[in-house]
PDB file of N, CA and C in Angstrom:
ATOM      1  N   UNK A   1     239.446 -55.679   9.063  1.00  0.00           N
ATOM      2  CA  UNK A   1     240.795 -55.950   8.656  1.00  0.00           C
ATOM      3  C   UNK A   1     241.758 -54.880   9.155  1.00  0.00           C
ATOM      4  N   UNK A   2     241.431 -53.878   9.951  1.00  0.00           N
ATOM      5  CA  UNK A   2     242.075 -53.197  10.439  1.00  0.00           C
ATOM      6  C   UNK A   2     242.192 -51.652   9.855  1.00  0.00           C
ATOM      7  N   UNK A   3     241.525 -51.915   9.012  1.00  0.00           N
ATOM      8  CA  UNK A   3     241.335 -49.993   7.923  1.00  0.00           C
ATOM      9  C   UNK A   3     240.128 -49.183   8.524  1.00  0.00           C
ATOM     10  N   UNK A   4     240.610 -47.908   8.792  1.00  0.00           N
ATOM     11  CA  UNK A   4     239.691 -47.450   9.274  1.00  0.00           C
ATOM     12  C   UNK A   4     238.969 -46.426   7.675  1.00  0.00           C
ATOM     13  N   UNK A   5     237.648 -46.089   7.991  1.00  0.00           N
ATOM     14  CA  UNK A   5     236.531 -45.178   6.779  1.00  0.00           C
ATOM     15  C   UNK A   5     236.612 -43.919   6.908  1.00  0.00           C
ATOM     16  N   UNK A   6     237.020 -43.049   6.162  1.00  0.00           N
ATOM     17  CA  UNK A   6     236.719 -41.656   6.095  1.00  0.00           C
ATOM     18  C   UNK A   6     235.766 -41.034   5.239  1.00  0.00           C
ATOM     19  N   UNK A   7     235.102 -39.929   5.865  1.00  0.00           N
ATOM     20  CA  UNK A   7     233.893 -38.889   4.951  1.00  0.00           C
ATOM     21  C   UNK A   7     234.664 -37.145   5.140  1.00  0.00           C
ATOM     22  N   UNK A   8     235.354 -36.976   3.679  1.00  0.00           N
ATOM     23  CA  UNK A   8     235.439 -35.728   4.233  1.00  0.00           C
ATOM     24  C   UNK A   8     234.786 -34.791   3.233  1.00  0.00           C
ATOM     25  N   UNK A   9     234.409 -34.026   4.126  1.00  0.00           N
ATOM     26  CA  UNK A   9     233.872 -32.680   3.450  1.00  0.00           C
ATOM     27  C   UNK A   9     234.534 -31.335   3.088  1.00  0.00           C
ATOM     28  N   UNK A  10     234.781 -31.110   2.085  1.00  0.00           N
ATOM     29  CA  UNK A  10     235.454 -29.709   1.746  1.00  0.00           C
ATOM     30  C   UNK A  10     234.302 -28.849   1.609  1.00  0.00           C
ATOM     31  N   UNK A  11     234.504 -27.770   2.292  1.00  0.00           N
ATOM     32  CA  UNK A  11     233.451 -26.493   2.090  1.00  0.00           C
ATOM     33  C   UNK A  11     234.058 -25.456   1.361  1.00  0.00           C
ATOM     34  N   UNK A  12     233.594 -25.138  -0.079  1.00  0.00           N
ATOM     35  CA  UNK A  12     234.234 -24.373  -0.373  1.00  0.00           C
ATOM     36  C   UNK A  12     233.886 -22.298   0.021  1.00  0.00           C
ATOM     37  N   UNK A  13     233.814 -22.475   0.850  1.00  0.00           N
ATOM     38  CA  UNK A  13     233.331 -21.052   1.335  1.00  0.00           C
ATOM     39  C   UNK A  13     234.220 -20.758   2.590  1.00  0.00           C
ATOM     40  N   UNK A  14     235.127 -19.905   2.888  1.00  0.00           N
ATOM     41  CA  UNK A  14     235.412 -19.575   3.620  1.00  0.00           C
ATOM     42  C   UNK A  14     234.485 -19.443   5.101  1.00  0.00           C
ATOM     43  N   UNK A  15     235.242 -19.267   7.143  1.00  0.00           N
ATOM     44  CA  UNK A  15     234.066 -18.841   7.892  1.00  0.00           C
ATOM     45  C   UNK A  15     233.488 -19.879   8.355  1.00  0.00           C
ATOM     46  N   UNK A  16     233.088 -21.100   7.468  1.00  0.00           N
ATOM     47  CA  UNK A  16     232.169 -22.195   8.375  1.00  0.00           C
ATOM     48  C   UNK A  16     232.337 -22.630   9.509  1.00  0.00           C
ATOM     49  N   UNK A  17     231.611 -22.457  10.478  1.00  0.00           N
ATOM     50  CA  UNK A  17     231.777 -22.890  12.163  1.00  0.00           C
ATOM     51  C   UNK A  17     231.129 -24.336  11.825  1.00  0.00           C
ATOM     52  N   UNK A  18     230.148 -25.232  11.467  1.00  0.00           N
ATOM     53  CA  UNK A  18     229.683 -26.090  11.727  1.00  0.00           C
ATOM     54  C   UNK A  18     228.929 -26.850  10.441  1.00  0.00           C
ATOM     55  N   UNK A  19     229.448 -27.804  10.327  1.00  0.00           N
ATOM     56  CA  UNK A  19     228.559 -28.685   9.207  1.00  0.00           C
ATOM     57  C   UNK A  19     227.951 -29.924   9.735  1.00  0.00           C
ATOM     58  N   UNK A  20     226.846 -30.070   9.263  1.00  0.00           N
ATOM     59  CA  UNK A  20     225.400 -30.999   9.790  1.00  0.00           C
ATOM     60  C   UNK A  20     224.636 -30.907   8.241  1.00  0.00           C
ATOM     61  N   UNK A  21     224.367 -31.984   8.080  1.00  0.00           N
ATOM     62  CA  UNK A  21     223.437 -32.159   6.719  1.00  0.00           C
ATOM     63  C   UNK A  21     222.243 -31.673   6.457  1.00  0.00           C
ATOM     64  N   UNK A  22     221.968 -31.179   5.910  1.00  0.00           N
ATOM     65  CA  UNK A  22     220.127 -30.379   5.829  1.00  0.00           C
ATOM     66  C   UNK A  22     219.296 -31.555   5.260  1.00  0.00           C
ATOM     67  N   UNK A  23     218.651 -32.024   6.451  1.00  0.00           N
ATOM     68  CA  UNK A  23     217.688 -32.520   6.101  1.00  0.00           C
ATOM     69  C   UNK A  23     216.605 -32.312   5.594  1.00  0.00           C
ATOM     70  N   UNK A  24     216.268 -31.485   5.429  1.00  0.00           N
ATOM     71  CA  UNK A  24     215.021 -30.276   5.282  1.00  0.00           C
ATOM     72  C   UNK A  24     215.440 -30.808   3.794  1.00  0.00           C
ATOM     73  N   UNK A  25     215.863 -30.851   3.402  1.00  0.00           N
ATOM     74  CA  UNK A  25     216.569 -30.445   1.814  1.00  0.00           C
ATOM     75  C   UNK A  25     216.464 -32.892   1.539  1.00  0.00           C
ATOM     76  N   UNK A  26     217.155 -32.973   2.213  1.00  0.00           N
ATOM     77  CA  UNK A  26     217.717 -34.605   1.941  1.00  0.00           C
ATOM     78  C   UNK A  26     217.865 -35.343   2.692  1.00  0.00           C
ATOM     79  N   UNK A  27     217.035 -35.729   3.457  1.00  0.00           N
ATOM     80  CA  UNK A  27     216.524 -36.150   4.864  1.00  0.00           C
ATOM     81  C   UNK A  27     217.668 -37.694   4.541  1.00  0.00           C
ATOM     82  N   UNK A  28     217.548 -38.498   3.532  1.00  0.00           N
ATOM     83  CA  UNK A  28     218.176 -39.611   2.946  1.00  0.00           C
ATOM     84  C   UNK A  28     219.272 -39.663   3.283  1.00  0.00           C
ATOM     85  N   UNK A  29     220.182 -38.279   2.705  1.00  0.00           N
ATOM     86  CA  UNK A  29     221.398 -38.359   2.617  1.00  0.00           C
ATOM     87  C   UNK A  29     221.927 -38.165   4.557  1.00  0.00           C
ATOM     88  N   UNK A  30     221.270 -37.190   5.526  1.00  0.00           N
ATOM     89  CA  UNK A  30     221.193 -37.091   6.393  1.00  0.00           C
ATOM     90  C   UNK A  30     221.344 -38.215   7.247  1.00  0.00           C
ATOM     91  N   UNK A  31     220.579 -39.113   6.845  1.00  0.00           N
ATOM     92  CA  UNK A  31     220.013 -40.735   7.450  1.00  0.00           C
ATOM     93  C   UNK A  31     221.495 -41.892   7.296  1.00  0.00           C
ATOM     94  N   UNK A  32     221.785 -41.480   6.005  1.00  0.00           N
ATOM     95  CA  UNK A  32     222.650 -42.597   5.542  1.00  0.00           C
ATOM     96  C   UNK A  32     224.426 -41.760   6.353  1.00  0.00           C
ATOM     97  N   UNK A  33     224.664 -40.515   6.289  1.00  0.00           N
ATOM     98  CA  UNK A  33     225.820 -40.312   7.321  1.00  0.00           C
ATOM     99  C   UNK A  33     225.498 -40.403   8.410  1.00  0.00           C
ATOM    100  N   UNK A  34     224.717 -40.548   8.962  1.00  0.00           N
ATOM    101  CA  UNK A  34     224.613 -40.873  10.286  1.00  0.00           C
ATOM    102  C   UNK A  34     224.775 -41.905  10.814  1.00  0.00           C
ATOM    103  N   UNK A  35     223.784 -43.261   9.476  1.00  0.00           N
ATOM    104  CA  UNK A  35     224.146 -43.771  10.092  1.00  0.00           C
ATOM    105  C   UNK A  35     225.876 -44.795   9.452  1.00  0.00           C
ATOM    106  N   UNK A  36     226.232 -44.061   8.817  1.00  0.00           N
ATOM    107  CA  UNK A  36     227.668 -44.259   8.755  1.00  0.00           C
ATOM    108  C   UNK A  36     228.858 -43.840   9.715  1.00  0.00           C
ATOM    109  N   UNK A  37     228.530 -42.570   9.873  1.00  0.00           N
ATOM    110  CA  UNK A  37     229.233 -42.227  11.640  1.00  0.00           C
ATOM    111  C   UNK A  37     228.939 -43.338  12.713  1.00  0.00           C
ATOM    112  N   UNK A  38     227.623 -43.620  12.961  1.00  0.00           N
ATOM    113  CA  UNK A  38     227.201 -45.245  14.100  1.00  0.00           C
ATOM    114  C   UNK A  38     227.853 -46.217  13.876  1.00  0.00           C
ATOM    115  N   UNK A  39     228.246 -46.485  12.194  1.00  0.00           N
ATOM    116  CA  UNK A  39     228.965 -48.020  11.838  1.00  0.00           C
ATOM    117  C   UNK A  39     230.442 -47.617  12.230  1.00  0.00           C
ATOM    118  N   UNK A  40     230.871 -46.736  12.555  1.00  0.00           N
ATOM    119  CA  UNK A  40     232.645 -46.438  12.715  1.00  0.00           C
ATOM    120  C   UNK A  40     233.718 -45.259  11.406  1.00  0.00           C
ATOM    121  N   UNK A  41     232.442 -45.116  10.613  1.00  0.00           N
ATOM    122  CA  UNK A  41     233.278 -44.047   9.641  1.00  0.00           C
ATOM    123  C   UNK A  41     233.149 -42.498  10.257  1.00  0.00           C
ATOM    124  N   UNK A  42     234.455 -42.212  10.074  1.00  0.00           N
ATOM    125  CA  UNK A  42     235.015 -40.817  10.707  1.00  0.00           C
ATOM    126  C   UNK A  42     234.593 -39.920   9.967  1.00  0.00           C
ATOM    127  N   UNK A  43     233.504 -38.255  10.133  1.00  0.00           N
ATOM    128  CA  UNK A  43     233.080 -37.518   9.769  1.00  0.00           C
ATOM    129  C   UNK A  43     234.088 -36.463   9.565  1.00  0.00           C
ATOM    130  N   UNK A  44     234.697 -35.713   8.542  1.00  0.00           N
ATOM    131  CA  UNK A  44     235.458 -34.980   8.832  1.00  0.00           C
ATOM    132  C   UNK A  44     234.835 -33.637   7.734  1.00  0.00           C
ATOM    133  N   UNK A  45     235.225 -32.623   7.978  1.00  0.00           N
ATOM    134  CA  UNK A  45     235.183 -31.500   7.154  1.00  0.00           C
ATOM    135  C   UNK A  45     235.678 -30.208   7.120  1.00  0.00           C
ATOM    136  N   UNK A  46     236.062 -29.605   6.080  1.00  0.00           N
ATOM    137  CA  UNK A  46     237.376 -28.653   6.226  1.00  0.00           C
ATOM    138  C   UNK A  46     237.142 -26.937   5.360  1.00  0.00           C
ATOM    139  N   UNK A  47     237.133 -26.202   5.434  1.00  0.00           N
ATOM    140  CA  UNK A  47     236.696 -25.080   5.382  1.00  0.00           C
ATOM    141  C   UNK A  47     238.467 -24.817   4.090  1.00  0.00           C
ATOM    142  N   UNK A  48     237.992 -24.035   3.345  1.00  0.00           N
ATOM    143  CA  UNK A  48     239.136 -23.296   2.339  1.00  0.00           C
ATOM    144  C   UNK A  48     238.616 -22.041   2.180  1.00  0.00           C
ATOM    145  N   UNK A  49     239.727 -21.764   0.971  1.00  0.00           N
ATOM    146  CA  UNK A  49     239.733 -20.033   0.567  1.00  0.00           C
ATOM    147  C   UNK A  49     239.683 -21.028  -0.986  1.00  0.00           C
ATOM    148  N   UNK A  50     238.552 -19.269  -1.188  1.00  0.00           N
ATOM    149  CA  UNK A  50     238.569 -19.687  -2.481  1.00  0.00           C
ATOM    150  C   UNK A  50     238.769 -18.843  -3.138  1.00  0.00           C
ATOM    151  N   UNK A  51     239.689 -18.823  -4.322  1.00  0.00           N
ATOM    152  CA  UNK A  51     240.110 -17.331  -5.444  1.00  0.00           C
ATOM    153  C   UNK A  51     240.131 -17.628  -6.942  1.00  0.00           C
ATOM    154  N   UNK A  52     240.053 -17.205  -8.000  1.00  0.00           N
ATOM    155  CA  UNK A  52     239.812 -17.442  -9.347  1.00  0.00           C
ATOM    156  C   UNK A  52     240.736 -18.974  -9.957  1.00  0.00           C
ATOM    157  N   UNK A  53     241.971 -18.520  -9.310  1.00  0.00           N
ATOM    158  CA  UNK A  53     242.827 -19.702  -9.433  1.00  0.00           C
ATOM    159  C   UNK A  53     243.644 -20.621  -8.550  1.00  0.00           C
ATOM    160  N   UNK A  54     242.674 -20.427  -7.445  1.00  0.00           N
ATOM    161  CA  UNK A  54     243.084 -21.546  -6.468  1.00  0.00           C
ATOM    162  C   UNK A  54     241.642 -21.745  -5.239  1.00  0.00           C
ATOM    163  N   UNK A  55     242.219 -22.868  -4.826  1.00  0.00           N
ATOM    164  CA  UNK A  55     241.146 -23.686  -3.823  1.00  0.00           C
ATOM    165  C   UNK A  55     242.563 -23.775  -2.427  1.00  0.00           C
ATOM    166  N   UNK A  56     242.424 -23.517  -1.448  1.00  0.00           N
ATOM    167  CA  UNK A  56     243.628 -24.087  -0.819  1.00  0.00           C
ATOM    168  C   UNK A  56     242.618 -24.516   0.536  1.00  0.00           C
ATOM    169  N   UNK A  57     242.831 -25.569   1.322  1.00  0.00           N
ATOM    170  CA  UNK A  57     242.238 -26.104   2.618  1.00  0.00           C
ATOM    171  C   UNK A  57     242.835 -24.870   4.056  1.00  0.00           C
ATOM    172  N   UNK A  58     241.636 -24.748   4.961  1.00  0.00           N
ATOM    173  CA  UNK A  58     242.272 -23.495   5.791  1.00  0.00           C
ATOM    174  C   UNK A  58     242.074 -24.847   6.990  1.00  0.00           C
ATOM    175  N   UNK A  59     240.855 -24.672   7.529  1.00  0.00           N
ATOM    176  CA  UNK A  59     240.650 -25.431   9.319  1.00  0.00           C
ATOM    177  C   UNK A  59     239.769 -26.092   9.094  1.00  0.00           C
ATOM    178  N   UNK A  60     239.808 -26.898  10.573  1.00  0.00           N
ATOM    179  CA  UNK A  60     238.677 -28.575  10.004  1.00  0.00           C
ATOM    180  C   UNK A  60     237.427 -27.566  10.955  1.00  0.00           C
ATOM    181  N   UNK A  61     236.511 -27.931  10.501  1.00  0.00           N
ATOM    182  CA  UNK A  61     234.808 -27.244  10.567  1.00  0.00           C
ATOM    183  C   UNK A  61     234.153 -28.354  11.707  1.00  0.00           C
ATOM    184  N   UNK A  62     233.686 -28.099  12.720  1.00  0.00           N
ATOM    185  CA  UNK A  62     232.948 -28.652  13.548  1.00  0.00           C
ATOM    186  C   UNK A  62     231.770 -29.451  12.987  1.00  0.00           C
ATOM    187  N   UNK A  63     231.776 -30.755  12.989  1.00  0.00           N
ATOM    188  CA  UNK A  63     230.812 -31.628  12.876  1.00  0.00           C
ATOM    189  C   UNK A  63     229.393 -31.666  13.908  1.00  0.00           C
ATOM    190  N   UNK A  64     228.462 -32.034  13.212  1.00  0.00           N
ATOM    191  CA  UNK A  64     227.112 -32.191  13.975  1.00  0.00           C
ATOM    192  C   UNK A  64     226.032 -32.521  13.203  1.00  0.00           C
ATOM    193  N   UNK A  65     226.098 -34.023  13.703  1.00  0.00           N
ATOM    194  CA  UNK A  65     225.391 -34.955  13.431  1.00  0.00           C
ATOM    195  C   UNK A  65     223.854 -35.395  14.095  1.00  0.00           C
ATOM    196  N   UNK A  66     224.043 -34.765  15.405  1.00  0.00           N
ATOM    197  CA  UNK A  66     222.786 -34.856  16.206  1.00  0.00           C
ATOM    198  C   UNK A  66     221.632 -34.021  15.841  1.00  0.00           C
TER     199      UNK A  66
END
């Protein structure tokens, strides 16, 4: 119908160069974004600062799915 799917990931840790799912850990969950990235949903994920009383979004974090 013309809508496109989004997955985004907030990391709350400052620094992250790259997010990829640990399979080692959840092979499942691994399986099922992947193969949701194959069906057309957009992988996204975003790195913040984090302080006692705030969360704020900094840069989008390199995806890797392979």
């Amino acid at each position: 119908e013309g809508y496109r799917a989004y997955a985004l990931f907030v990391i709350q840790m400052a620094g992250m160069k790259v997010f990829r799912p640990n399979d080692e850990r959840h092979a499942a969950f691994g399986a099922a974004l992947r193969e949701a990235a194959d069906n057309g949903v957009t992988v996204l994920a975003i790195g913040c600062d984090v302080t006692p009383d705030s969360l704020v979004l900094s840069e989008a974090v390199h995806i890797d799915l392979a």
